[in-house]
Structures are given as C-alpha cells and as structure tokens.
Protein backbone atom coordinates (compact mmCIF):
# COMPACT_ATOMS: atom_id res chain seq x y z
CA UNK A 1 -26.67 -22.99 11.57
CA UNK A 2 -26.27 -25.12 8.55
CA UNK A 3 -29.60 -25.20 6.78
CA UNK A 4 -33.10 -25.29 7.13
CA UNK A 5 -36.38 -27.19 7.16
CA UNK A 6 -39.28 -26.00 5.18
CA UNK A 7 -42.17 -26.14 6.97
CA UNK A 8 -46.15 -25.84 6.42
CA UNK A 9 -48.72 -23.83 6.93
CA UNK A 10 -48.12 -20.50 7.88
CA UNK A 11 -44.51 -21.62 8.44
CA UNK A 12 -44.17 -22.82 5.22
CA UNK A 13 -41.10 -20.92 4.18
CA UNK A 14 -38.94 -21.92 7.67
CA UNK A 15 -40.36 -24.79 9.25
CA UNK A 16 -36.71 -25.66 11.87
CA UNK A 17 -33.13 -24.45 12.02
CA UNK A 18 -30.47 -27.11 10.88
CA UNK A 19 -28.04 -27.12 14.15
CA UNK A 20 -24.43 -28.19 13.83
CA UNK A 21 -21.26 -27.97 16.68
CA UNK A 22 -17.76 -27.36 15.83
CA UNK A 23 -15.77 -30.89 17.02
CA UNK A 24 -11.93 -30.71 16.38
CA UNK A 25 -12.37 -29.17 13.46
CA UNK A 26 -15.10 -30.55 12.11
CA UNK A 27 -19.13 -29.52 12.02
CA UNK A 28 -21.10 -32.67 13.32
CA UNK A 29 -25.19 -32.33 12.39
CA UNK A 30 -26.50 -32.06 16.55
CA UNK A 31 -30.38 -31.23 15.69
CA UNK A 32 -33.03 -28.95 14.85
CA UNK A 33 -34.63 -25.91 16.26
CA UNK A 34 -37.88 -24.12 15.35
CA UNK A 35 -39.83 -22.63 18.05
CA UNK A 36 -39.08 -19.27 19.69
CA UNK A 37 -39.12 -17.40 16.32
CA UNK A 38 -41.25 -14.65 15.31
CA UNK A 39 -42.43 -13.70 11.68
CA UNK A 40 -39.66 -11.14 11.02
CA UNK A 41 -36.48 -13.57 12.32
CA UNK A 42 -37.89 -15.97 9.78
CA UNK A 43 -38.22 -14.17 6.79
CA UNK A 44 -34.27 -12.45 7.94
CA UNK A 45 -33.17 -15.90 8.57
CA UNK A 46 -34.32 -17.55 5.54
CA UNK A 47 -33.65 -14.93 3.15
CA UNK A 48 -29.53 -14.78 4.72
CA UNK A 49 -29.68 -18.76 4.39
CA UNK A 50 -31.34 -18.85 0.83
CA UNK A 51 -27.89 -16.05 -0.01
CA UNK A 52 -25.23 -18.63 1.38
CA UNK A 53 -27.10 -21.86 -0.14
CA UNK A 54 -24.90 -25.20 -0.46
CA UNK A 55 -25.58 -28.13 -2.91
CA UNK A 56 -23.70 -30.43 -0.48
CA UNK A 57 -24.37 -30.23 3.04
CA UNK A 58 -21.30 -28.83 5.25
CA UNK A 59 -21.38 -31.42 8.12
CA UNK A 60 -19.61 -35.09 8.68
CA UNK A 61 -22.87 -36.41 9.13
CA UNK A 62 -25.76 -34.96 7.35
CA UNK A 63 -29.23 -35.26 8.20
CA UNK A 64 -32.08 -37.36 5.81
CA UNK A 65 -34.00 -34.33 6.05
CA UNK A 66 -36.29 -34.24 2.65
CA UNK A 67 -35.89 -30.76 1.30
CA UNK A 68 -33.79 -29.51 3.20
CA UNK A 69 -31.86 -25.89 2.16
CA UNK A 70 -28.36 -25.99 3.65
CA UNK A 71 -26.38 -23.44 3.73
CA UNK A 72 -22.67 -22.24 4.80
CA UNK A 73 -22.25 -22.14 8.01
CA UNK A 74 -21.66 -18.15 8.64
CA UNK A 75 -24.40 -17.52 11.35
CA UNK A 76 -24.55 -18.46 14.85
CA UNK A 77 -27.41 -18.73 17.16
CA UNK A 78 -27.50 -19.75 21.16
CA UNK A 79 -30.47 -22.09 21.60
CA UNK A 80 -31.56 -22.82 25.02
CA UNK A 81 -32.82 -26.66 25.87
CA UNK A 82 -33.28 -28.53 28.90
CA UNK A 83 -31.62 -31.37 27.17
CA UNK A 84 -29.89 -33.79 24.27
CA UNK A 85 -32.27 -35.67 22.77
C-alpha cells in the first residue's frame, strides 16, 4: 500500500487503498482497493497510513487522485480480483 483515498459518507475517513507492485526495483501505481473492509481495519489502516505520511508519492507513476494521503510503503496486503482492469 502506498496511500489512500478519502472517501464519503460513512467512509469518509478511508474511501480505497492506493495499490502499488514492486517491478525491478521500482514501485509502479497498479490500482485501488476499497471493498472487503470492516469499520475497525479502517480506522487501523488509516491511522498506520496517516503515521508513515509522504509529501511526494513513492511510485514511478503516481496516480491524479485529488486528495490523496500517500504514505511509505511499509504494509502489505493480498487483494483478491478476478482481473486487471
């Protein structure tokens, strides 16, 4: 993970996961993620995100994503999809 979205409504604080993949070397923006999450992974997620905040985002190719929080890229998560989009 290398940042989040904001969201709204009553997922204001975490709308989507910013997704990145390691390629020679180098962390290449691949996507977002957001459902699948309950209450409680959001609020741990956010608040260990908010902690390892970045002014610049760490990927070759950041995302336009307005308001975006991105963050160091010291968690991990295995997302499941059916496919690239």
């Amino acid at each position: 993970m290398v940042g989040y979205e904001p969201g709204q409504g009553s997922r204001a604080a975490l709308g989507s996961l910013i997704l990145a993949v390691n390629e020679d070397g180098e962390l290449r923006y691949v996507g977002e993620v957001g459902s699948g999450l309950t209450d409680r992974t959001i609020r741990q997620l956010k608040a260990e995100l908010d902690r390892n905040a970045l002014a610049q985002a760490p990927v070759a190719n950041p995302p336009p994503i307005k308001g975006a929080v991105r963050s160091e890229p010291a968690l991990v998560v295995r997302v499941e999809f059916c496919a690239w989009t």
